[in-house]
Protein backbone atom coordinates (compact mmCIF):
# COMPACT_ATOMS: atom_id res chain seq x y z
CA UNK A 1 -7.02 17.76 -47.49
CA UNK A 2 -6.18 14.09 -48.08
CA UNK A 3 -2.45 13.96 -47.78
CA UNK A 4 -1.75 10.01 -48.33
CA UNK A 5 -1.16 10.47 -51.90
CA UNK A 6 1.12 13.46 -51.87
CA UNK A 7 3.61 11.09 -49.16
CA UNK A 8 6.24 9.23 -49.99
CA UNK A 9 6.06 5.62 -49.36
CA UNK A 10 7.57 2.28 -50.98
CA UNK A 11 11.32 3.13 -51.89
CA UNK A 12 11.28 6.63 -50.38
CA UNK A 13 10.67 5.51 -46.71
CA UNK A 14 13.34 3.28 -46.73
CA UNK A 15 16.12 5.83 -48.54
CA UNK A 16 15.18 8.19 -46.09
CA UNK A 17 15.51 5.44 -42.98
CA UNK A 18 18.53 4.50 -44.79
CA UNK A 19 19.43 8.48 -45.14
CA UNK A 20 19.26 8.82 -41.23
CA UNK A 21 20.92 5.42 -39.87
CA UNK A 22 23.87 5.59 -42.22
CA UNK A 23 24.21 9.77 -41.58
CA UNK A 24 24.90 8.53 -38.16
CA UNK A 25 21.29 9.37 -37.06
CA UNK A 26 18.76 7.66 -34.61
CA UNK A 27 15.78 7.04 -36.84
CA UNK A 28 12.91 8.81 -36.00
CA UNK A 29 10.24 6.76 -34.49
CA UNK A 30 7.38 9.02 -35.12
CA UNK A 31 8.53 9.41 -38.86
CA UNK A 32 8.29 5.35 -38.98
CA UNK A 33 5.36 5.20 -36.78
CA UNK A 34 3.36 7.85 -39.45
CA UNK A 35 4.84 5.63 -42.81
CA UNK A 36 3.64 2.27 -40.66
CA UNK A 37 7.35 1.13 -40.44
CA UNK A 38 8.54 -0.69 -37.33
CA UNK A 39 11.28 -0.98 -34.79
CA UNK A 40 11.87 -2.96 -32.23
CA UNK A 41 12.66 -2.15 -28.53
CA UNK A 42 13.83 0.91 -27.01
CA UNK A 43 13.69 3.43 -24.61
CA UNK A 44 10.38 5.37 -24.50
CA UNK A 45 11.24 8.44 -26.39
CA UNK A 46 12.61 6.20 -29.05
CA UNK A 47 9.88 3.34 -29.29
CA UNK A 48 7.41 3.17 -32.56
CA UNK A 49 4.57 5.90 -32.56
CA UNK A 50 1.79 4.46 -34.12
CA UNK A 51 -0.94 6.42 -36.10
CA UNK A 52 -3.75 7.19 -34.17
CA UNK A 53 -6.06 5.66 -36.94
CA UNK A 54 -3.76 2.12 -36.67
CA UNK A 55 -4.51 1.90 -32.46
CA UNK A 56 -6.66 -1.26 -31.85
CA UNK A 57 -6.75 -1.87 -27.63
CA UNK A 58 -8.56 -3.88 -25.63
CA UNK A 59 -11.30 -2.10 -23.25
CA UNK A 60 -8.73 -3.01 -20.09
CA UNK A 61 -5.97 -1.86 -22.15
CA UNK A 62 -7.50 1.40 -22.41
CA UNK A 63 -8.73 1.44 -18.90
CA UNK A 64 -5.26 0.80 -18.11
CA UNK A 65 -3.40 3.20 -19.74
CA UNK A 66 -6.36 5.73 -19.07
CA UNK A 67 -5.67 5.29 -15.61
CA UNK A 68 -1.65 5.71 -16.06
CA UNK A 69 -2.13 8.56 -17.96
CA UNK A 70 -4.55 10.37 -15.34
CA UNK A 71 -1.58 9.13 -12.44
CA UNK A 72 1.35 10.78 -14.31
CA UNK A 73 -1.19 14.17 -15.01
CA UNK A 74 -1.88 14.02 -10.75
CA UNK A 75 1.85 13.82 -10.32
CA UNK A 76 2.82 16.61 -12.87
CA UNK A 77 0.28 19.21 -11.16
CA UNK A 78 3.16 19.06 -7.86
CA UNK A 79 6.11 18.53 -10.31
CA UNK A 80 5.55 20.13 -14.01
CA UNK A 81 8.95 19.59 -14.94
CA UNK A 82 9.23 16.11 -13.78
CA UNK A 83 10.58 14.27 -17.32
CA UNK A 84 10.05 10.84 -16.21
CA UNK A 85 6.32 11.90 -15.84
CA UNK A 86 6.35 13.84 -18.82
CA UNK A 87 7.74 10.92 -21.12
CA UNK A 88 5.59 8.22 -19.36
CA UNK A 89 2.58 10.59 -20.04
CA UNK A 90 3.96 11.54 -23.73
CA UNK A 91 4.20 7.32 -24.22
CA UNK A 92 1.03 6.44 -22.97
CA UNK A 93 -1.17 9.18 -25.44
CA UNK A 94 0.85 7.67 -28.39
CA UNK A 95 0.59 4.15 -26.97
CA UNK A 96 -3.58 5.68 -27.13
CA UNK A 97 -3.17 6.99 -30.55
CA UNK A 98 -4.12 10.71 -29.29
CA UNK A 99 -1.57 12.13 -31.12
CA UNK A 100 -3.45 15.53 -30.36
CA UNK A 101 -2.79 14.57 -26.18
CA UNK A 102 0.86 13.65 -26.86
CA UNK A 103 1.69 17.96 -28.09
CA UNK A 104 1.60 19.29 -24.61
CA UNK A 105 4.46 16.47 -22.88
CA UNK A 106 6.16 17.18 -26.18
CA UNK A 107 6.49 20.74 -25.75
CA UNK A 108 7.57 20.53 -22.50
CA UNK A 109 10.28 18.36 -23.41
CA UNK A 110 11.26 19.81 -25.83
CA UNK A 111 11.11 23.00 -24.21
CA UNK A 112 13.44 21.29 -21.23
CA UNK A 113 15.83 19.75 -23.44
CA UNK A 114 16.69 22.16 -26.36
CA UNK A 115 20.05 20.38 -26.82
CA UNK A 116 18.13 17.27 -27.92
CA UNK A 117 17.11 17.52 -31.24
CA UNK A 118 15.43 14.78 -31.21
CA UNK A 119 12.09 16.34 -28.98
CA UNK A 120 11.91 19.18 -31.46
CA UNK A 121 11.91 16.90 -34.72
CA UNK A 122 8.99 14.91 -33.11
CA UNK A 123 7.68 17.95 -31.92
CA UNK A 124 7.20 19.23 -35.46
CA UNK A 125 6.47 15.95 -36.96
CA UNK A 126 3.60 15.92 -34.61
CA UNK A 127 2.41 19.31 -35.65
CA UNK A 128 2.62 18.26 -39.20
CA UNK A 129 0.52 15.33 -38.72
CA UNK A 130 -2.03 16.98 -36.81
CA UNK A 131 -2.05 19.23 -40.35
CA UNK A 132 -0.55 22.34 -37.92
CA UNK A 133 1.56 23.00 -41.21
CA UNK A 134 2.65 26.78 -39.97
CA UNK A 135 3.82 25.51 -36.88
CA UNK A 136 5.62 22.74 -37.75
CA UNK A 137 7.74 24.63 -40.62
CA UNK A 138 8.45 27.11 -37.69
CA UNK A 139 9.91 24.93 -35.81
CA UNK A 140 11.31 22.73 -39.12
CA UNK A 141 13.22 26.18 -40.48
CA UNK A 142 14.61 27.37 -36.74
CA UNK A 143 16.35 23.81 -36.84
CA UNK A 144 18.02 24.31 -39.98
CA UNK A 145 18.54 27.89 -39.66
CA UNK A 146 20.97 26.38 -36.88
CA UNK A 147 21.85 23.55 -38.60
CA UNK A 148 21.11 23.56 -42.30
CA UNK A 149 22.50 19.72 -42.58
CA UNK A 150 20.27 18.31 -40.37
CA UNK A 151 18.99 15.55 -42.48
CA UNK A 152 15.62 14.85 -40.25
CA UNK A 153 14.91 18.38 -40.22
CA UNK A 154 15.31 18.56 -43.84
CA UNK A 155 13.41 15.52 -44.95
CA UNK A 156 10.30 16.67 -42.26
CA UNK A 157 10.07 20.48 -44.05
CA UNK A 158 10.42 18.55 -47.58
CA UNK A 159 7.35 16.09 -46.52
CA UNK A 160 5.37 19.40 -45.48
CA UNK A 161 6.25 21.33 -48.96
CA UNK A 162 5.31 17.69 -50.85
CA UNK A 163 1.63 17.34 -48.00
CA UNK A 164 0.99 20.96 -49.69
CA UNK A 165 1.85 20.30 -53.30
CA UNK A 166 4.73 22.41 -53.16
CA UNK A 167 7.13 20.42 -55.08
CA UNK A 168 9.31 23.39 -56.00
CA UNK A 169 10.00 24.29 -52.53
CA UNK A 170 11.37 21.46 -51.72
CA UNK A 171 13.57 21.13 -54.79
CA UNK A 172 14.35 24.72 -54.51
CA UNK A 173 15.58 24.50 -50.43
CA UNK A 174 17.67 21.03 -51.44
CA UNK A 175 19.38 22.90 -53.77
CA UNK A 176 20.30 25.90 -51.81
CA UNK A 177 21.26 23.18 -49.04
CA UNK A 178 23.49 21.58 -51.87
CA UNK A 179 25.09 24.87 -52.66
CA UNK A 180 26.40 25.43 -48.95
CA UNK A 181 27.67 22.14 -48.94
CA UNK A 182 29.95 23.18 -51.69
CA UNK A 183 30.87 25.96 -50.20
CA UNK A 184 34.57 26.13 -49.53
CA UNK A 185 35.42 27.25 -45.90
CA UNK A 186 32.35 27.13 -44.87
CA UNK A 187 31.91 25.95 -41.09
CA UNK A 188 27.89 25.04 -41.61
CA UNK A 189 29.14 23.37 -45.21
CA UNK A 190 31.36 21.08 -43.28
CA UNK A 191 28.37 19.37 -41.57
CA UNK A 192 26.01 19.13 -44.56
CA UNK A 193 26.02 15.30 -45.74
CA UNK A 194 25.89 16.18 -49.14
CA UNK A 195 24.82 12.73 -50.62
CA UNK A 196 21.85 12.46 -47.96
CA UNK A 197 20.46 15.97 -49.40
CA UNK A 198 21.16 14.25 -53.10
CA UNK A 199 18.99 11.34 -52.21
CA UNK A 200 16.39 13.57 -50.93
CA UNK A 201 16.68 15.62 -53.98
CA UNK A 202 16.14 12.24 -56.46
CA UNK A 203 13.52 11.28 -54.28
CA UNK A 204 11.13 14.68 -54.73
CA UNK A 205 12.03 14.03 -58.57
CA UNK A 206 10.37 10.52 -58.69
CA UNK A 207 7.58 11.44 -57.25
CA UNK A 208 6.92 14.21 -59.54
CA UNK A 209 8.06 12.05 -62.35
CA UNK A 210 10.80 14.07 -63.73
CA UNK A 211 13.07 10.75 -63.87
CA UNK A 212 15.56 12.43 -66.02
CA UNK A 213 16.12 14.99 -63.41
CA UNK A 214 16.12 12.61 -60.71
CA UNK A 215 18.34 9.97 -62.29
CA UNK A 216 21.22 13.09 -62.70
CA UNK A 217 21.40 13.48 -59.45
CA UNK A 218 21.63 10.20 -58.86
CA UNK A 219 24.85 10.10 -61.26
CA UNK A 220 26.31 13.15 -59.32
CA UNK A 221 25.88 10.96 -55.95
CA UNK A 222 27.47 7.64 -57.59
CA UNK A 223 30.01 9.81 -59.05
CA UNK A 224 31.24 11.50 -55.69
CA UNK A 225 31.25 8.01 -53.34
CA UNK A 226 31.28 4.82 -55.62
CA UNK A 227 31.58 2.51 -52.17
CA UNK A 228 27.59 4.39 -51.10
CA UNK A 229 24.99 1.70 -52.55
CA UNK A 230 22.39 4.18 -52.00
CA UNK A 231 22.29 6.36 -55.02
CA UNK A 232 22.48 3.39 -56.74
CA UNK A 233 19.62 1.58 -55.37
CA UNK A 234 18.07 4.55 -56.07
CA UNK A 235 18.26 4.54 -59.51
CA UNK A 236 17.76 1.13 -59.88
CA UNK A 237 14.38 1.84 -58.81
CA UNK A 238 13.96 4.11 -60.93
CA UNK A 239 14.37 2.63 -63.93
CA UNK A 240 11.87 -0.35 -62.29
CA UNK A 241 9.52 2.32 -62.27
CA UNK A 242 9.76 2.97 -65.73
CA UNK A 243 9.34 -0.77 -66.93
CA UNK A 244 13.46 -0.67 -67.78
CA UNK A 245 14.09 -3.94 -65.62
CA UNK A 246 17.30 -4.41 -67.90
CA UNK A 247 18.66 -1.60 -67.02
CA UNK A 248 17.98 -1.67 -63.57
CA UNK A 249 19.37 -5.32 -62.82
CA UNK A 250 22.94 -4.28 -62.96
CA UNK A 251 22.17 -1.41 -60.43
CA UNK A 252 20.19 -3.67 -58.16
CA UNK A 253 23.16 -6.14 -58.36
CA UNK A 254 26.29 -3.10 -57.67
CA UNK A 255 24.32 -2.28 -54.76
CA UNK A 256 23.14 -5.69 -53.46
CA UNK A 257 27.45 -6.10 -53.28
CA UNK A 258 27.98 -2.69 -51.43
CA UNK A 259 25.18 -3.01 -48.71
CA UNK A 260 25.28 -3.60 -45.58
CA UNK A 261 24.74 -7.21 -44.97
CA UNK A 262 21.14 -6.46 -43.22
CA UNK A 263 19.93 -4.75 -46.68
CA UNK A 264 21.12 -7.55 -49.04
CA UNK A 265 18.10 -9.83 -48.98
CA UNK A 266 15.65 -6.98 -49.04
CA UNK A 267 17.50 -5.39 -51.95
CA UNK A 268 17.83 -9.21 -53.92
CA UNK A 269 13.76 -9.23 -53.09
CA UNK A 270 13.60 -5.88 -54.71
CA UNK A 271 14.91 -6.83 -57.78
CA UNK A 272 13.50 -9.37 -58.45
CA UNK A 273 9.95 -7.71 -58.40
CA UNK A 274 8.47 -7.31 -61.83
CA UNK A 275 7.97 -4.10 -63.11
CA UNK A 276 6.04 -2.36 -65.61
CA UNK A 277 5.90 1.56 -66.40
CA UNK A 278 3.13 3.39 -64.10
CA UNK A 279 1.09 5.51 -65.88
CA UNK A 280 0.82 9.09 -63.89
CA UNK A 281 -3.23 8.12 -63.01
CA UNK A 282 -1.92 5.29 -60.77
CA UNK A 283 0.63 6.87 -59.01
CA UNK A 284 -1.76 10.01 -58.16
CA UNK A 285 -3.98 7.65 -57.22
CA UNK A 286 -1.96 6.10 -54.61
CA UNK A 287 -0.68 3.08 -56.17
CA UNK A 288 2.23 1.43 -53.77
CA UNK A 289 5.72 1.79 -55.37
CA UNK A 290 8.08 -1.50 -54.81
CA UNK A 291 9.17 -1.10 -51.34
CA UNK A 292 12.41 -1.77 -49.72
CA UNK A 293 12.85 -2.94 -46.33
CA UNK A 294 13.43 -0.66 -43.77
CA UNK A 295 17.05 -1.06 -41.63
């Protein structure tokens, strides 16, 4: 199954970076590493995971980390529950691109540290890439059954429904998420960031071009915190999409004015971008949407 076209990219990788750093989230770095978005630094379980098909090392560098990889495997045999080994060994396959190699330190880790989230998201983004959809919307739905606000947990089951062309699973889980975040009283309600799941929501309606749909949601988000640039920004793009550059130029500015100061340029780069409407046949065929920097 070829997946690239059924993935968000362009505007929808940054909202959802955006999503998780202003939620108060680390970003993942295997979600950037599969949309080929970058960070810089970082401790090893938070440094970029590249795509295996991206990987380009020299034959020492491969010799090298080859050799690494066989050390920390020698010294795991006497200690299997060593985690410095396991994340230098976990490191080292994605620093290799063998995504497939990286699954066993992962479990492990995961398996050692169930109070970090963190290991499981990865572990299920990694199952997803590897196209191990079952398992990784195990794993996705025991998160959330837990912890239905979990915005990376969310956003990772919503990319699986959208890798299967199941657009109305996604919209239909968002807005069962959206109803419990109403819910008065509610102790799980309380930690559902209800404009997160709303930009999640628009996004899934973009992509399957029901703009009207995704443009009320958008409303409902501007509506309920006019200080949050995102929904905004959001439906500035939008309207780009649709060739409505008027429209969109008073959205682009409103937000440019509420962003954080590291957006601003990438936002004023944004809208300036000509735009014309997309007919569906481009946009199934992959055509990039105008992309927004990533924080």
């Amino acid at each position: 199954m070829n997946n690239s076209k059924k993935r968000p990219t362009g505007i929808y990788i940054l909202l959802i970076l955006m999503i998780l750093a202003l939620g108060g989230f680390s970003v993942s770095p295997y979600l950037q590493g599969l949309f080929q978005a970058t960070q810089t630094n970082g401790t090893p379980s938070e440094k970029v995971i590249p795509p295996a098909e991206t990987v380009s090392l020299s034959d020492q560098e491969q010799e090298k980390l080859a050799k690494d990889a066989q050390g920390y495997e020698m010294f795991l045999q006497k200690e299997p529950d060593n985690q410095t080994a396991l994340r230098g060994l976990l490191e080292i396959r994605l620093e290799q691109g063998d995504i497939k190699g990286a699954v066993i330190p992962l479990e492990k880790l995961a398996k050692l540290n169930p109070q970090q989230i963190d290991y499981v998201i990865l572990l299920a983004q990694t199952k997803q890439h590897l196209e191990d959809y079952d398992s990784a919307a195990r794993i996705y739905r025991g998160i959330l059954e837990q912890e239905p606000g979990n915005i990376k947990a969310l956003n990772g089951i919503v990319n699986l429904y959208l890798a299967q062309n199941l657009p109305e699973g996604a919209i239909g889980l968002l807005q069962e998420t959206l109803k419990l975040a109403n819910t008065p009283n509610a102790q799980k309600a309380n930690k559902i960031d209800g404009a997160s799941v709303q930009l999640i929501l628009g996004q899934v309606y973009v992509q399957q071009e029901r703009y009207t749909e995704a443009i009320a949601v958008y409303d409902q988000a501007i509506e309920s915190n006019k200080e949050d640039f995102r929904p905004l920004l959001a439906k500035a793009f939008v309207f780009q999409r649709q060739g409505k550059n008027e429209e969109a130029k008073p959205l682009f500015t409103s937000a440019m004015s509420l962003a954080p100061a590291k957006y601003k340029d990438q936002i004023k780069q944004m809208a300036i971008q000509p735009s014309v409407p997309q007919p569906p046949e481009s946009q199934q065929n992959g055509t990039p949407v105008p992309s927004i920097p990533q924080p």
